[in-house]
Protein backbone atom coordinates (compact mmCIF):
# COMPACT_ATOMS: atom_id res chain seq x y z
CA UNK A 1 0.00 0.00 0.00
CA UNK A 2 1.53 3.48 -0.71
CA UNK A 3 1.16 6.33 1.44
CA UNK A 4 -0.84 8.29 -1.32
CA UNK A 5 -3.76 5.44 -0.68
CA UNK A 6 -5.55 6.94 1.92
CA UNK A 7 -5.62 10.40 1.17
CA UNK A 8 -8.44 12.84 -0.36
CA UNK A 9 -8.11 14.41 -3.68
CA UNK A 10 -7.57 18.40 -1.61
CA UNK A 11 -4.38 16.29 0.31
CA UNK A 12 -3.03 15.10 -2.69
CA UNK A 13 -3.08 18.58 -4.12
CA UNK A 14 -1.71 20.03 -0.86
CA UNK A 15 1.03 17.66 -1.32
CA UNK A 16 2.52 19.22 -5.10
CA UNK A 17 4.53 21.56 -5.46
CA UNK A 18 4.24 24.45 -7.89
CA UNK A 19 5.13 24.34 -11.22
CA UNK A 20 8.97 25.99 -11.59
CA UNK A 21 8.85 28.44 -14.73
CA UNK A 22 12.19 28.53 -17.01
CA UNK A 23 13.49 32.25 -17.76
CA UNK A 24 12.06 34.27 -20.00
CA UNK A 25 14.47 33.64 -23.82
CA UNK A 26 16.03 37.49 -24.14
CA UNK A 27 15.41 38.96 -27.23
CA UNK A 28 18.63 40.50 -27.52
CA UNK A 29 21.17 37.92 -29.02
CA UNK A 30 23.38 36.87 -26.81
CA UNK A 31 26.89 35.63 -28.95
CA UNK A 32 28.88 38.43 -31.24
CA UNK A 33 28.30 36.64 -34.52
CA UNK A 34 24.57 37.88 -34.32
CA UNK A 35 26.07 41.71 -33.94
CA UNK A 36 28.34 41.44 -36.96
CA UNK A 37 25.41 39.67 -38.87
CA UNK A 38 22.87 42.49 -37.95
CA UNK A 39 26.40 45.19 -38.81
CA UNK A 40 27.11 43.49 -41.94
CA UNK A 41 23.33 43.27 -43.18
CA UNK A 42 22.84 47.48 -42.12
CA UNK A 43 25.96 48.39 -44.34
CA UNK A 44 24.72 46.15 -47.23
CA UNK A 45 20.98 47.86 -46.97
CA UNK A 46 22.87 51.27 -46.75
CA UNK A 47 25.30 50.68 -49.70
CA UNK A 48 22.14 49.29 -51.94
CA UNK A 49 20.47 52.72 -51.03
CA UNK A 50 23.02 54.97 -51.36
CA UNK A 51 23.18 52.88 -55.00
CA UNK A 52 19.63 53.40 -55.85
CA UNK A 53 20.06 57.13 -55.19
CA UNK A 54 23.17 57.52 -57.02
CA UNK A 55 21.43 55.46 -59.85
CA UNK A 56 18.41 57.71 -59.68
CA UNK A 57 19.91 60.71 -59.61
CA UNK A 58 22.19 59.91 -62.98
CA UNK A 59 18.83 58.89 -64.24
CA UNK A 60 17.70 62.67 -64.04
CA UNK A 61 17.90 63.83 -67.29
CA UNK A 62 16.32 60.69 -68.71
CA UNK A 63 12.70 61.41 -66.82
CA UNK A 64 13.07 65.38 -67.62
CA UNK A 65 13.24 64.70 -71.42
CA UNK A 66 10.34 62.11 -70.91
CA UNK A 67 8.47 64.49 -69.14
CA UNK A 68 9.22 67.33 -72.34
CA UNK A 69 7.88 64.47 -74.64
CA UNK A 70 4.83 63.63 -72.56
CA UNK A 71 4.08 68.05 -72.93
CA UNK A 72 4.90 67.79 -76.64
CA UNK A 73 2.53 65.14 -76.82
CA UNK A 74 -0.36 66.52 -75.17
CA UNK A 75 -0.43 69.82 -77.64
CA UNK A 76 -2.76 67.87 -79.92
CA UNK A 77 -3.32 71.47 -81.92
CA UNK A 78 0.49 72.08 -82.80
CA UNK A 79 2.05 72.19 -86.24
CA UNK A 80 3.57 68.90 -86.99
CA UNK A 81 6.90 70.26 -88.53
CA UNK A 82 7.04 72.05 -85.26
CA UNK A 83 6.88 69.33 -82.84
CA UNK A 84 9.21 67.40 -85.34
CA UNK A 85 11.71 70.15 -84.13
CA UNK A 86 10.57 70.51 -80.47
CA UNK A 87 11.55 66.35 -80.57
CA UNK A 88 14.65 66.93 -82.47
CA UNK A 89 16.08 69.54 -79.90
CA UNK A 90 15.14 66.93 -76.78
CA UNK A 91 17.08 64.10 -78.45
CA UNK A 92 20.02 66.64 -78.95
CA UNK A 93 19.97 67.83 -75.44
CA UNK A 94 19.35 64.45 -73.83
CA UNK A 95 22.61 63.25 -75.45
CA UNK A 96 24.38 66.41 -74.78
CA UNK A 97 23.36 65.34 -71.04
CA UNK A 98 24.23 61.85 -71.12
CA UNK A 99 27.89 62.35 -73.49
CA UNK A 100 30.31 64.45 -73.53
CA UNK A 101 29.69 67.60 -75.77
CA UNK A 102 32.61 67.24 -77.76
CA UNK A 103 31.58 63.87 -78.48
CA UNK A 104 27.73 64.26 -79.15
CA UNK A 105 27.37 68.04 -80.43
CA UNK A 106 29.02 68.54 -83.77
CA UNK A 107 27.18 65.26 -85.06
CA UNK A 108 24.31 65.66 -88.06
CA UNK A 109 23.40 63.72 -90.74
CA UNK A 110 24.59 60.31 -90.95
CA UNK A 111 26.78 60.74 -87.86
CA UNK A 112 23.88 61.56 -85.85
CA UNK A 113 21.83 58.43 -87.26
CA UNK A 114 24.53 56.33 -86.42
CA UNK A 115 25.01 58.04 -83.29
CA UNK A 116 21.33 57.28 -82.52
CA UNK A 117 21.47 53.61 -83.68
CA UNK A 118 24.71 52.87 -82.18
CA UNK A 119 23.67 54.22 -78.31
CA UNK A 120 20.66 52.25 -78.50
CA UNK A 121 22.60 49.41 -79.27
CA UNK A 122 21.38 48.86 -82.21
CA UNK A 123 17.33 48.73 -81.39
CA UNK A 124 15.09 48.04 -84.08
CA UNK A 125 12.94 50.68 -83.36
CA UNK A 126 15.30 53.08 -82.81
CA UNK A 127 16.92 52.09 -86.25
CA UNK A 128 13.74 52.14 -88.28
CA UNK A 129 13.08 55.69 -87.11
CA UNK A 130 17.19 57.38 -86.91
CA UNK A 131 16.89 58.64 -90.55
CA UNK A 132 13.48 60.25 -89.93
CA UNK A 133 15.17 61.49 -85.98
CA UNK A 134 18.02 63.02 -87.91
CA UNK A 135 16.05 65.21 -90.39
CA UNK A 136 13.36 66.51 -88.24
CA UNK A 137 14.82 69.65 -87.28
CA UNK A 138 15.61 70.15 -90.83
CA UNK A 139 12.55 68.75 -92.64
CA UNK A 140 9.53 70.73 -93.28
CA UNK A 141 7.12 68.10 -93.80
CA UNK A 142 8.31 65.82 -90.89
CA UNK A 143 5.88 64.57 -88.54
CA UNK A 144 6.74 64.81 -84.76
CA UNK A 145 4.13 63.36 -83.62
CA UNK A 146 4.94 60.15 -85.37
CA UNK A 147 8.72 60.45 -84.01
CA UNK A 148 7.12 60.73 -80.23
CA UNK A 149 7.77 57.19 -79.66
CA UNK A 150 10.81 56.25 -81.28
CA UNK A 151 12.48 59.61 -79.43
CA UNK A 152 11.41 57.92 -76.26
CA UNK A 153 12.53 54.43 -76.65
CA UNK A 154 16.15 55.96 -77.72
CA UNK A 155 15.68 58.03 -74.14
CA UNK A 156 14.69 54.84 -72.04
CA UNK A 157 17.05 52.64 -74.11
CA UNK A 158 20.35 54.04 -74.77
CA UNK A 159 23.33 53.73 -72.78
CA UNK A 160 25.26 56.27 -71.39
């Protein structure tokens, strides 16, 4: 017979002891590998922003001559030959932005088609529409509403 036999269900409990809790896990790490992890992870987030700013910011003149395209654009009632010019001027100042001047400024003609064409690395749709890109300062019957979207893909697409 064991001495726990004979007694009441209110003895037995008087008998246990209470339950011993463990310590609370910190939430601080507790070994220096976890400090140079966190270190190493802050300066690789700070260097990939400091990155996308510096990328950004070279990226200026890009979304300026978008944003000159995009106002071109929207004057639905403007002469044609006009905005062919308007266009023509935005290419030559985006490159003039993006290249050196004494490699980008004295081009016309041919030069400046294969300027275009060769920037873009040679894009189709840039290519189709260089000769047309070239002469539309020059040409009185160019369109520049037809060149809109040719002059931007050689903005988002060339390399500078």
């Amino acid at each position: 017979m064991s001495r726990y036999e004979r007694l009441n269900l209110p003895e037995l409990l008087a008998l246990m002891h209470d339950i011993e809790r463990a310590e609370p896990v910190p939430w601080i790490p507790q070994t220096a590998g976890w400090f140079v992890a966190v270190a190493w992870l802050l300066v690789v987030v700070v260097l990939i922003a400091w990155n996308s700013l510096q990328t950004w910011r070279r990226r200026r003149y890009r979304r300026e001559a978008l944003a000159i395209l995009d106002r071109i654009a929207a004057r639905g009632d403007q002469d044609p030959a006009v905005a062919a010019q308007q266009v023509a001027a935005v290419l030559k100042r985006t490159a003039l932005a993006a290249y050196s001047r004494s490699e980008v400024a004295a081009l016309h003609g041919d030069e400046w088609i294969a300027f275009l064409c060769r920037s873009a690395d040679n894009d189709p749709v840039v290519e189709e529409a260089a000769p047309d890109l070239a002469a539309a300062a020059y040409a009185p019957d160019a369109d520049g509403r037809r060149l809109l979207e040719s002059a931007r893909r050689w903005i988002e697409v060339h390399r500078a």
